[in-house]
N, C-alpha and C. Protein backbone atom coordinates (compact mmCIF):
# COMPACT_ATOMS: atom_id res chain seq x y z
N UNK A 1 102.27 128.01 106.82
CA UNK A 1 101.75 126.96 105.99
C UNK A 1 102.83 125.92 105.73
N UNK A 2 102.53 124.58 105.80
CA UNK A 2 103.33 123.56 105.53
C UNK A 2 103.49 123.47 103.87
N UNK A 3 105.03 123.23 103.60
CA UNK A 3 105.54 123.00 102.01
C UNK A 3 104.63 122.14 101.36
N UNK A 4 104.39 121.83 100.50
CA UNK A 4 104.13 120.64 99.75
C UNK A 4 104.98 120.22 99.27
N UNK A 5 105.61 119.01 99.26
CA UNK A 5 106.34 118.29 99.42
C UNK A 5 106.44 118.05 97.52
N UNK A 6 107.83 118.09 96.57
CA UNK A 6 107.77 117.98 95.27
C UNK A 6 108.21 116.28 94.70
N UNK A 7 107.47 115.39 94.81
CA UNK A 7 108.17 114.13 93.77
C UNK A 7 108.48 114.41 92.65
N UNK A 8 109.24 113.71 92.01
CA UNK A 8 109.25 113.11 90.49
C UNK A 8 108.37 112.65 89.80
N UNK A 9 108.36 113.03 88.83
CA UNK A 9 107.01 112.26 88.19
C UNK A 9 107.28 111.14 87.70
N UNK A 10 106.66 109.96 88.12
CA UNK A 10 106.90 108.85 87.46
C UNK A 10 106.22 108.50 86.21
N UNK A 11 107.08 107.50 85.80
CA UNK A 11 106.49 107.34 84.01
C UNK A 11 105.99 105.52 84.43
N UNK A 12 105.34 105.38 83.35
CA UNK A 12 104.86 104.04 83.62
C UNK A 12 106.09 103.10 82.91
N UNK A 13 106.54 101.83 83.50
CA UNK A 13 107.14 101.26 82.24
C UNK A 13 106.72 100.39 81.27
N UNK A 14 105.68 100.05 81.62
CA UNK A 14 104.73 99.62 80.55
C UNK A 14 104.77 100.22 79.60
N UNK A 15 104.28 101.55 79.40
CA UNK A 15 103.65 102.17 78.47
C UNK A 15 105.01 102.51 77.68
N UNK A 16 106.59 102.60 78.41
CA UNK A 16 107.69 103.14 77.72
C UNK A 16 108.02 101.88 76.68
N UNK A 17 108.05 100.77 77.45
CA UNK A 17 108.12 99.54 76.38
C UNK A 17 107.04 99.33 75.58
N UNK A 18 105.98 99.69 75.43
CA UNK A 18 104.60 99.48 75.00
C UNK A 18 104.27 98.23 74.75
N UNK A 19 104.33 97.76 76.14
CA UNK A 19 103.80 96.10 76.73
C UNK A 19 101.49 96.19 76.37
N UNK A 20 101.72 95.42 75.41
CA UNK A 20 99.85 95.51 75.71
C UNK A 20 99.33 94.09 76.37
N UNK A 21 100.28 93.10 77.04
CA UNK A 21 99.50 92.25 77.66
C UNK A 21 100.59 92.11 78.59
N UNK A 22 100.29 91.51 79.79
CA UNK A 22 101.24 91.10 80.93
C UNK A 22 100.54 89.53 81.66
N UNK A 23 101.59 88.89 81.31
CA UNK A 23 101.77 87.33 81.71
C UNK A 23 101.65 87.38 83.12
N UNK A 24 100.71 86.24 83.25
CA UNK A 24 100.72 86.05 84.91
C UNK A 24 102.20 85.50 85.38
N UNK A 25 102.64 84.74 83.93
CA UNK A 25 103.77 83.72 84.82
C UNK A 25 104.72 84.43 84.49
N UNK A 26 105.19 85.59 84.36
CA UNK A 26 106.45 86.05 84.59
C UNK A 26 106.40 87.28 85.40
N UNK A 27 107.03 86.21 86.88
CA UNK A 27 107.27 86.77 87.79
C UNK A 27 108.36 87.79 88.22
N UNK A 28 109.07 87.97 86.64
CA UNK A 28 110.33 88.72 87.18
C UNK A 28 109.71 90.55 87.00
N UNK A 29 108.80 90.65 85.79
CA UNK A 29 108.29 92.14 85.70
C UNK A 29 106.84 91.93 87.14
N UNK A 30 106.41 91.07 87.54
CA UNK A 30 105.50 91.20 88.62
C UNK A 30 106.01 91.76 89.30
N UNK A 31 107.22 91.55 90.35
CA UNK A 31 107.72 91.38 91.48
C UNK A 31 108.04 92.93 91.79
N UNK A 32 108.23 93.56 90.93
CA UNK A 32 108.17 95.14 91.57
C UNK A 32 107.12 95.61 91.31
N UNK A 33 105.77 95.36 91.45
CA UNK A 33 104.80 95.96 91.92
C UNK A 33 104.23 94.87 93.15
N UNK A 34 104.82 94.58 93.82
CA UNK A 34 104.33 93.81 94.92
C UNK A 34 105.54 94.04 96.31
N UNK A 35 104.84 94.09 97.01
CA UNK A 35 105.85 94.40 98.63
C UNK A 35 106.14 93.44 98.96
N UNK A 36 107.08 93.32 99.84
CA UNK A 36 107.67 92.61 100.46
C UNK A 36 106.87 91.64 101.45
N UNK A 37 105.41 91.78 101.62
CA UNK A 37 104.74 91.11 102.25
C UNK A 37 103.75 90.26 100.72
N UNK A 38 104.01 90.46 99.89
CA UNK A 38 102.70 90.32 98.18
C UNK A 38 102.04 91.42 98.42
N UNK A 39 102.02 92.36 98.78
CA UNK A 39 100.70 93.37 98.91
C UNK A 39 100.92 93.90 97.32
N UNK A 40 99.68 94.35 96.72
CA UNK A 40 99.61 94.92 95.29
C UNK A 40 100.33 96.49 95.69
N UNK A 41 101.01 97.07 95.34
CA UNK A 41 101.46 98.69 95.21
C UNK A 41 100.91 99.38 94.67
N UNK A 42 100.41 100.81 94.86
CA UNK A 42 99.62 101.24 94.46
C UNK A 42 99.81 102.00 93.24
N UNK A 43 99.63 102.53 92.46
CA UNK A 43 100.14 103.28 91.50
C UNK A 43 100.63 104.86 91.34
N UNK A 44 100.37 105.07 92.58
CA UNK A 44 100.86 106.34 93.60
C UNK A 44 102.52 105.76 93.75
N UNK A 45 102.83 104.99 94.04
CA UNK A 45 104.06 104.14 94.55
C UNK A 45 105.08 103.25 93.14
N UNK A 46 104.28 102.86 92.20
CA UNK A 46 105.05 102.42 91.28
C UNK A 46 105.01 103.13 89.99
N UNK A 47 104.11 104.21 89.97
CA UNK A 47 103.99 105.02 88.85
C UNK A 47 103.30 104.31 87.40
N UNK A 48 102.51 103.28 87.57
CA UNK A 48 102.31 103.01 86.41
C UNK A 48 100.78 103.18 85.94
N UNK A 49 100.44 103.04 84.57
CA UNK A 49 99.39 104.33 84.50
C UNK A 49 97.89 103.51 84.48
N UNK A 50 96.40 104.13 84.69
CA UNK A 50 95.54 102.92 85.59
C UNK A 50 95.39 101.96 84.69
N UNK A 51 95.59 101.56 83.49
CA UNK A 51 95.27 100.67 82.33
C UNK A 51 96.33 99.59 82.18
N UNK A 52 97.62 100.13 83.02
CA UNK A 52 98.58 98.82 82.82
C UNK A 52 98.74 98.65 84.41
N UNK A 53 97.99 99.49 85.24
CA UNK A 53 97.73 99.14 87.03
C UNK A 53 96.93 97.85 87.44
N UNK A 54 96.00 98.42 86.00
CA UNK A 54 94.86 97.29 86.07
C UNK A 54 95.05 95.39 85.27
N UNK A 55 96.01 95.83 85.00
CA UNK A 55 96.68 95.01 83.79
C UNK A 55 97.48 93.95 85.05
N UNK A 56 98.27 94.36 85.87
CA UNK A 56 99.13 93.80 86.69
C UNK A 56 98.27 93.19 87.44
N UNK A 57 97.17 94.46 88.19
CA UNK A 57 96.42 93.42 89.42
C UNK A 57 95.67 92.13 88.95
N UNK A 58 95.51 92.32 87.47
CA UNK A 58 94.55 90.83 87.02
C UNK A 58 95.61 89.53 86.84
N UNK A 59 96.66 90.08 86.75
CA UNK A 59 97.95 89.10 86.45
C UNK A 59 98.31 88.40 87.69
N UNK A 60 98.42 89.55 88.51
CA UNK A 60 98.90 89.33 90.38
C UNK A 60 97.52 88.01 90.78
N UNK A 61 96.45 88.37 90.33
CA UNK A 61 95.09 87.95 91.07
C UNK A 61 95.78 86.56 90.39
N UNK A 62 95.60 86.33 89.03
CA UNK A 62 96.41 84.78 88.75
C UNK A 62 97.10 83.99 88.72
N UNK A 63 98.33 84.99 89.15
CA UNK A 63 99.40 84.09 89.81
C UNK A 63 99.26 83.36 90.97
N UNK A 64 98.12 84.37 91.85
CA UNK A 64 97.89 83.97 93.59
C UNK A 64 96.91 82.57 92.93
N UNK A 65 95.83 82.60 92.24
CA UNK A 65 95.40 81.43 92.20
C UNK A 65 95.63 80.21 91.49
N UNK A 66 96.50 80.65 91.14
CA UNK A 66 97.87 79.34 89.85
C UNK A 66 98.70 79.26 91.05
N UNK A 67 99.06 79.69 92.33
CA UNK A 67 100.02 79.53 93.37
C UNK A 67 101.26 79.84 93.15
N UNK A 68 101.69 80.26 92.40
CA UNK A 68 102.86 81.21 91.77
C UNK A 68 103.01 82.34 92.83
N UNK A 69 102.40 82.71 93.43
CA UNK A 69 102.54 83.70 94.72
C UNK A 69 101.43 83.94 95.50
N UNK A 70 102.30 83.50 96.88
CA UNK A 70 101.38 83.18 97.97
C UNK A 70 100.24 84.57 98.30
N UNK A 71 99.23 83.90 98.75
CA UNK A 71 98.12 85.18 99.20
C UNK A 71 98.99 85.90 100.30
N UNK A 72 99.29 85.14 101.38
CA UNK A 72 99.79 86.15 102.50
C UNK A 72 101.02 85.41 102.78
N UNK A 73 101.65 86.25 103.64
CA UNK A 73 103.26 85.84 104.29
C UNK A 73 103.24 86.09 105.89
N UNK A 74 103.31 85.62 106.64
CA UNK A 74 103.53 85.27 107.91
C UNK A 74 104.44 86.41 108.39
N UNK A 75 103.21 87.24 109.84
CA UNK A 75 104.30 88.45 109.93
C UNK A 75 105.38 88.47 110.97
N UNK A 76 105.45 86.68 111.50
CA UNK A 76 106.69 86.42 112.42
C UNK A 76 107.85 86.26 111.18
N UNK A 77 107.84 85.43 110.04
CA UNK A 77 108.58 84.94 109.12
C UNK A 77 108.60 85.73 107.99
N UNK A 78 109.23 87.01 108.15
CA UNK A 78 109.03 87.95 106.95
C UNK A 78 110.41 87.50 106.47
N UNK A 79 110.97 87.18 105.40
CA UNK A 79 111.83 86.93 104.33
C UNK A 79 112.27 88.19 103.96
N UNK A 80 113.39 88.31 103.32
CA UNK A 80 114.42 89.21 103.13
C UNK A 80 114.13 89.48 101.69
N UNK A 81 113.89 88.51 100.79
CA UNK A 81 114.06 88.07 99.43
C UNK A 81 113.09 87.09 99.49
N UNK A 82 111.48 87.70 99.30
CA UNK A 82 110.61 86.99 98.92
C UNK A 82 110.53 85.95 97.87
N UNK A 83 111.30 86.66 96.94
CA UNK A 83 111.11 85.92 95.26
C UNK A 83 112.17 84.70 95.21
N UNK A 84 112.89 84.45 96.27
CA UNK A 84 113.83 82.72 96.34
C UNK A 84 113.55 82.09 95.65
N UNK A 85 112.36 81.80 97.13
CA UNK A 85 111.19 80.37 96.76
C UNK A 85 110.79 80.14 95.61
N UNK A 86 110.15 81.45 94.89
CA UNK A 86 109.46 81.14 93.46
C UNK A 86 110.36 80.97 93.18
N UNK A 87 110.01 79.87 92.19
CA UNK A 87 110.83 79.59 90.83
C UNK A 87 110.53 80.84 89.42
């Protein structure tokens, strides 16, 4: 039989700061739940819990349509350091 493999349990950091709203325009707590391409991360991957998961993707969804962060990134021109550009 194959191991099962043991992670860490992640904690949310939301919930450690006890953040109850999250700003679309601050892109500096966005930017680690988003990949290196904008893809949303899943909460399997950033550990945060589904009420502040859900909290981010509505934030993420408004930044993309305030243009604060692009829908997609070009997969010849992948950037090193997505977050430059934004201001």
């Amino acid at each position: 039989m194959a191991e099962r493999r043991k992670f860490k349990k992640r904690f949310c950091k939301y919930c450690e700061q006890k953040v109850d709203f999250i700003d679309y325009k601050d892109l500096a707590s966005l930017k680690f739940s988003l990949s290196e391409r904008f893809k949303i991360m899943p909460r399997r991957l950033t550990g945060n819990c589904k009420r502040h998961q859900e909290l981010v993707t509505v934030a993420i969804k408004r930044a993309r349509q305030t243009a604060l962060i692009p829908y997609i990134v070009d997969r010849k021109n992948v950037v090193e350091n997505p977050f430059e550009n934004v201001r």
